[in-house]
C-alpha atoms as a PDB file:
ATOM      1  CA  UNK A   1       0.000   0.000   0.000  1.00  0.00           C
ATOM      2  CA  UNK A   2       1.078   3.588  -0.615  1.00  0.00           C
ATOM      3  CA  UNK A   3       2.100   5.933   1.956  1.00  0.00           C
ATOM      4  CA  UNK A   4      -0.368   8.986   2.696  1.00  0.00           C
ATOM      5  CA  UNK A   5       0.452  11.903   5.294  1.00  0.00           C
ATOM      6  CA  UNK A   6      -1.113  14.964   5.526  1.00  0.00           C
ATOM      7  CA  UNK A   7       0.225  18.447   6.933  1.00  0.00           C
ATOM      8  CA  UNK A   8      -1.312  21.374   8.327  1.00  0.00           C
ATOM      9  CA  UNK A   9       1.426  24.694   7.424  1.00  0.00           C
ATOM     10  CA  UNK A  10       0.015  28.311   9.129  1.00  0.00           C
ATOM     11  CA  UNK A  11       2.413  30.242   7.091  1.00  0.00           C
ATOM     12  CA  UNK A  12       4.000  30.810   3.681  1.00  0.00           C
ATOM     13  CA  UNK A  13       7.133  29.976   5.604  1.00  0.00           C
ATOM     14  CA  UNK A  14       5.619  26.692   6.516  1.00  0.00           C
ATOM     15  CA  UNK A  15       4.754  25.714   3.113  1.00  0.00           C
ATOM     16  CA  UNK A  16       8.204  26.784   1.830  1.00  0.00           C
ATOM     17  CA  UNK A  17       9.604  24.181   4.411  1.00  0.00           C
ATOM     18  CA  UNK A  18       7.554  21.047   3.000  1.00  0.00           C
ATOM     19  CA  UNK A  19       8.682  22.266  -0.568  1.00  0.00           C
ATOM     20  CA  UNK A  20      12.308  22.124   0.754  1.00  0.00           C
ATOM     21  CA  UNK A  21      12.182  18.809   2.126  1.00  0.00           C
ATOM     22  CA  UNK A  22      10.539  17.449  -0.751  1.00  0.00           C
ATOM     23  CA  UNK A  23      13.457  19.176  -2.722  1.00  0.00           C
ATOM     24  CA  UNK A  24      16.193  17.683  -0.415  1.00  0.00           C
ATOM     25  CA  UNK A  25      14.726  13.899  -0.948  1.00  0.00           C
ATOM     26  CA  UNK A  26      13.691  14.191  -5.132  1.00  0.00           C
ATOM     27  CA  UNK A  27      15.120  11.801  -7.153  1.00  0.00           C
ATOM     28  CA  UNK A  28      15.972  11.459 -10.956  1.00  0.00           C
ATOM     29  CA  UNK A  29      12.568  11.325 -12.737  1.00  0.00           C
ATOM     30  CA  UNK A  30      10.388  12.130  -9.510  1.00  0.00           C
ATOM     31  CA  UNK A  31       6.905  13.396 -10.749  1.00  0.00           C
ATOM     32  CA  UNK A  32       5.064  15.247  -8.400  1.00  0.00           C
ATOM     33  CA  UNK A  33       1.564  16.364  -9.434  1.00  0.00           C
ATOM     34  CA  UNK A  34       0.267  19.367  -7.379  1.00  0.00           C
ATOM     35  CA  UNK A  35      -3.614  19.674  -7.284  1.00  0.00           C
ATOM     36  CA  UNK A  36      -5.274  22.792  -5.887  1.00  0.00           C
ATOM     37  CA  UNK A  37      -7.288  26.117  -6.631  1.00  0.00           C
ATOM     38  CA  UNK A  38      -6.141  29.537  -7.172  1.00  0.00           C
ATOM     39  CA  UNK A  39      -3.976  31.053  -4.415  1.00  0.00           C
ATOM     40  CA  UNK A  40      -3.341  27.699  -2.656  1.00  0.00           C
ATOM     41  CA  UNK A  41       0.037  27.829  -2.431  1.00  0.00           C
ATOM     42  CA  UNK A  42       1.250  25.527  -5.442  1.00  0.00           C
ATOM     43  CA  UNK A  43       3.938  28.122  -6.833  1.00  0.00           C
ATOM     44  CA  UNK A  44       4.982  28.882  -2.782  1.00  0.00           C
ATOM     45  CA  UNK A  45       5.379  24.966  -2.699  1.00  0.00           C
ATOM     46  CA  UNK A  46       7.420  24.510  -5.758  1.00  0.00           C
ATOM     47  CA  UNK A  47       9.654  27.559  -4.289  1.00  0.00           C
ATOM     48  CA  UNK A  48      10.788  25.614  -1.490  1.00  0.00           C
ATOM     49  CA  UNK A  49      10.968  22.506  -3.963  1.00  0.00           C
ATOM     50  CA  UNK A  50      13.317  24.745  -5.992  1.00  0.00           C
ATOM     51  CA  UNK A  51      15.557  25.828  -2.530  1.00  0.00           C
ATOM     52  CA  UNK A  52      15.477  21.966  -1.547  1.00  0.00           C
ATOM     53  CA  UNK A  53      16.853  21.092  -4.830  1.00  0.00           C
ATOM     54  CA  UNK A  54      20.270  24.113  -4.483  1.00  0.00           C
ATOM     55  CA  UNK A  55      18.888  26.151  -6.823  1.00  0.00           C
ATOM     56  CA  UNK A  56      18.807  30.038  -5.765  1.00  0.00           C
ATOM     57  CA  UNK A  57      16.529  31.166  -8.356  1.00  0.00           C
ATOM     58  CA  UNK A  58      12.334  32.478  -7.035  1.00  0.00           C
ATOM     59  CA  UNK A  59      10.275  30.311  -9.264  1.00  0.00           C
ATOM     60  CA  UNK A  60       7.942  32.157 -11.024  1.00  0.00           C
ATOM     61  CA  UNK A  61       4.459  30.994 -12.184  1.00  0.00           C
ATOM     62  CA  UNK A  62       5.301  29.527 -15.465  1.00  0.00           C
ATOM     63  CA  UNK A  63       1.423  29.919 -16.261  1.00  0.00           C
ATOM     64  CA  UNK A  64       1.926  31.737 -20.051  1.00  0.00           C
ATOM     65  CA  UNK A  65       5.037  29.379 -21.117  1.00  0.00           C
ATOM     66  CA  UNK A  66       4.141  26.636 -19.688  1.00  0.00           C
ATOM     67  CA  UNK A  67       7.299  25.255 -18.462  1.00  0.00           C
ATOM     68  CA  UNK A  68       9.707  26.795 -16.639  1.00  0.00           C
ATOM     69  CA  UNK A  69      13.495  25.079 -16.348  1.00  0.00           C
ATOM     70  CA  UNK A  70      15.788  25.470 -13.570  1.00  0.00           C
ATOM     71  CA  UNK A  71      19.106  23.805 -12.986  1.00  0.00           C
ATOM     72  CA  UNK A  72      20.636  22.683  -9.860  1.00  0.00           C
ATOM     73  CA  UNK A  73      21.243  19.395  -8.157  1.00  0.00           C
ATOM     74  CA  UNK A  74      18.966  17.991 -10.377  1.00  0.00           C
ATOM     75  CA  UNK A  75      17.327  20.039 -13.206  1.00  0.00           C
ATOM     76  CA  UNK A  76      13.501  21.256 -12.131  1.00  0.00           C
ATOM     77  CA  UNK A  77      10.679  21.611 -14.813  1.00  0.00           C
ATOM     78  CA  UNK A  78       8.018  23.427 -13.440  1.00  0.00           C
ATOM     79  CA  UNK A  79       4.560  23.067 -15.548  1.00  0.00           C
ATOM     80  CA  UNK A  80       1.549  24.338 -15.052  1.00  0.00           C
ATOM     81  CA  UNK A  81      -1.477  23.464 -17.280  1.00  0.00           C
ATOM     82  CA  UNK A  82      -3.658  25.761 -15.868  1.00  0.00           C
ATOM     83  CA  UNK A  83      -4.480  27.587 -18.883  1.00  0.00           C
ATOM     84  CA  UNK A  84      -4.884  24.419 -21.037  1.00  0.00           C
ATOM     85  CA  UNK A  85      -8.807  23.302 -21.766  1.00  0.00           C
ATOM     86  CA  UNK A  86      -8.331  19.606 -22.671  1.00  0.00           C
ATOM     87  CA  UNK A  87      -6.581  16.222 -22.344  1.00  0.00           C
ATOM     88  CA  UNK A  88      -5.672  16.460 -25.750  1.00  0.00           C
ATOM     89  CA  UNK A  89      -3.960  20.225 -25.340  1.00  0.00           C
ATOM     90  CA  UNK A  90      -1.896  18.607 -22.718  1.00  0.00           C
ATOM     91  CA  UNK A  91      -0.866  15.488 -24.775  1.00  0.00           C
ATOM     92  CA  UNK A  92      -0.181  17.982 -27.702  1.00  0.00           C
ATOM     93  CA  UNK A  93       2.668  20.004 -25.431  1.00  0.00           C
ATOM     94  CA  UNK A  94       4.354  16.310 -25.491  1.00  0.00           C
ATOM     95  CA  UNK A  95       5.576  16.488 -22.086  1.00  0.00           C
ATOM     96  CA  UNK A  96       7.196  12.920 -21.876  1.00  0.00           C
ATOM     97  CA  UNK A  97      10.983  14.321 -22.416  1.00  0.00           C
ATOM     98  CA  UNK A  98      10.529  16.061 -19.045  1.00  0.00           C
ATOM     99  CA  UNK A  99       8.293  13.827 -17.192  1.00  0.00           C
ATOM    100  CA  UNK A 100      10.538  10.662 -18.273  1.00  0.00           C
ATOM    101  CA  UNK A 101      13.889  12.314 -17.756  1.00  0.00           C
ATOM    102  CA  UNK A 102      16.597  12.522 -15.054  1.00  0.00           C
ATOM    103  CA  UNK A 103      14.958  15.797 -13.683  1.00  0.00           C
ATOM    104  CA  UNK A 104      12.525  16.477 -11.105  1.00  0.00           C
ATOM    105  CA  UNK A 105       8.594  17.480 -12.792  1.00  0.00           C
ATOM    106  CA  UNK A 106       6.364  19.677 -10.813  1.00  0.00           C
ATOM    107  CA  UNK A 107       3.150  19.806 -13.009  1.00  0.00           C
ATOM    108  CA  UNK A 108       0.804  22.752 -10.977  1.00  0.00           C
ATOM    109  CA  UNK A 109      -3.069  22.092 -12.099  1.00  0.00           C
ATOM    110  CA  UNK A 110      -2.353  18.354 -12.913  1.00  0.00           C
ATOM    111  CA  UNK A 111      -5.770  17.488 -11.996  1.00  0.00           C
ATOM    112  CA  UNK A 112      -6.591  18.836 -15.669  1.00  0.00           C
ATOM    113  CA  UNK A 113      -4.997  15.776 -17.080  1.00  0.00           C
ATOM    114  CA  UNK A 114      -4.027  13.759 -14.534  1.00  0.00           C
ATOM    115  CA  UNK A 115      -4.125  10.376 -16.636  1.00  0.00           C
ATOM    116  CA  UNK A 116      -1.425  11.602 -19.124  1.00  0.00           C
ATOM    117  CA  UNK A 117       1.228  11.448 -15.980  1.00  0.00           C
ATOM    118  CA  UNK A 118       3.395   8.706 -15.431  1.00  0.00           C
ATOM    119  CA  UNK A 119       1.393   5.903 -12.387  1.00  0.00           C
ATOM    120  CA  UNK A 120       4.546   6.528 -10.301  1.00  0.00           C
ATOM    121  CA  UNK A 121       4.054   9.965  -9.493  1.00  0.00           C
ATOM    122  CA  UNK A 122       3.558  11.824  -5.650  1.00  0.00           C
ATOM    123  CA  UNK A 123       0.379  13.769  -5.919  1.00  0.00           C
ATOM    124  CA  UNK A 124       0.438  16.310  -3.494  1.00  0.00           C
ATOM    125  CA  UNK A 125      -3.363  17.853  -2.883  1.00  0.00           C
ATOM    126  CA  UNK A 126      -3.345  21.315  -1.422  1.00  0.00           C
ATOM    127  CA  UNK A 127      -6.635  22.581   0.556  1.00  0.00           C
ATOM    128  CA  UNK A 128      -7.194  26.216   1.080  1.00  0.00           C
ATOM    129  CA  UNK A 129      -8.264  27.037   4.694  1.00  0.00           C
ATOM    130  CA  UNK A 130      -7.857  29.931   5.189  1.00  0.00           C
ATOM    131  CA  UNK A 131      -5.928  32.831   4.584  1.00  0.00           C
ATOM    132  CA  UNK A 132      -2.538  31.713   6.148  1.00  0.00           C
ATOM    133  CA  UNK A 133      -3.659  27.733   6.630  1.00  0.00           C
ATOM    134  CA  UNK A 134      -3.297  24.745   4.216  1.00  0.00           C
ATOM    135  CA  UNK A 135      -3.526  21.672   4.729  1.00  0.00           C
ATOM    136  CA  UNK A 136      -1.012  19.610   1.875  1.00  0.00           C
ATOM    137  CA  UNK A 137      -1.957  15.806   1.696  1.00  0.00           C
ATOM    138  CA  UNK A 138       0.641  13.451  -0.139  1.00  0.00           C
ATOM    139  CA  UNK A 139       0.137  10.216  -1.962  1.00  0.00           C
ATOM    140  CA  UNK A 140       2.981   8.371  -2.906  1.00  0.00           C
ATOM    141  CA  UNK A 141       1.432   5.927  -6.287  1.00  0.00           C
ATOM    142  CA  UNK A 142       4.479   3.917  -5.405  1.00  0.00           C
ATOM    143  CA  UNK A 143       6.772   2.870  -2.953  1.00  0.00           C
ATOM    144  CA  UNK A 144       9.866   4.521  -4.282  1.00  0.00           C
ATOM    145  CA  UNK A 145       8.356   7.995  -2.798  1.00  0.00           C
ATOM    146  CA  UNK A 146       7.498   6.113   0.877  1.00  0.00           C
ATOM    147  CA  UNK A 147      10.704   7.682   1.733  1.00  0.00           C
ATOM    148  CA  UNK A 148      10.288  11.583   0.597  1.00  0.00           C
ATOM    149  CA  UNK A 149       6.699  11.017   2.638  1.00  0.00           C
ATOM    150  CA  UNK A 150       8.254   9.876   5.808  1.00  0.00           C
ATOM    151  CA  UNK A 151      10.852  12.928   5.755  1.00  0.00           C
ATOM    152  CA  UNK A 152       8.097  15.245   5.329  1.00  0.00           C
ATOM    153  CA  UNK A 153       5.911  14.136   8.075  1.00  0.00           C
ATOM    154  CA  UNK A 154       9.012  13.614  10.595  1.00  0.00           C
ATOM    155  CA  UNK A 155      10.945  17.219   9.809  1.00  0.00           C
ATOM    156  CA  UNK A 156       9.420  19.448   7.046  1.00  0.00           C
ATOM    157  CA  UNK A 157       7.665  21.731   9.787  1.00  0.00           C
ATOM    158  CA  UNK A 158      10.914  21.697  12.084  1.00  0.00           C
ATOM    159  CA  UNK A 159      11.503  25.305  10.779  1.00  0.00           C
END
């Protein structure tokens, strides 16, 4: 069975912690699908992911080019579909050479198309609660991510 954890952050701060531990622990070809609405704190997430990962760059929404590529200890491609309408508009960006590569995908909006992503993926499923409070929920689809899960749940808040 998969592992499952979720975390309550009260701050941006918070949130940029989880992302860092998740950086810290990604592996060549990691996938990890971020569902969420607007203002949830995908981008904030994948910020920390970015930090985690070495790389000094503030990731920026990469909402009107789609991906955004960073390099560091392992190269980051930030996606986010959400201005995409379809399935098909999602298979048509042909995302494999990312999502099947060495590097680390963060797809923001995956929900949008979430059977185009590889099965072994971490889905991470971010709730709005209020202004300042989220509460992130992590799936690992496979057992290759039970580790990345357990580091979150025994340190990512430790800030």
């Amino acid at each position: 069975m998969s592992a499952r954890i979720s975390k309550i952050t009260r701050s941006p701060d918070e949130t940029i912690a989880i992302g860092m531990e998740l950086g810290v622990q990604a592996n060549p070809g990691d996938v990890l699908l971020l569902v969420g609405g607007l203002g949830a704190g995908k981008t904030c997430l994948t910020q920390g992911i970015l930090w985690g990962l070495g790389i000094e760059e503030y990731a920026r929404s990469p909402t009107f080019v789609l991906v955004a590529e960073y390099q560091g200890r392992l190269n980051l491609y930030h996606m986010d579909l959400y201005r995409l309408e379809s399935v098909e508009e999602v298979i048509d960006l042909a995302l494999d050479e990312y999502l099947l590569g060495d590097g680390v995908s963060v797809v923001e909006w995956a929900d949008k198309a979430q059977a185009v992503f590889p099965s072994d993926h971490l889905l991470i499923e971010i709730e709005y609660l209020d202004e300042l409070t989220r509460r992130f929920t992590l799936t690992a689809s496979h057992q290759r991510y039970d580790s990345t899960i357990r580091a979150v749940e025994s340190r990512a808040l430790q800030v």
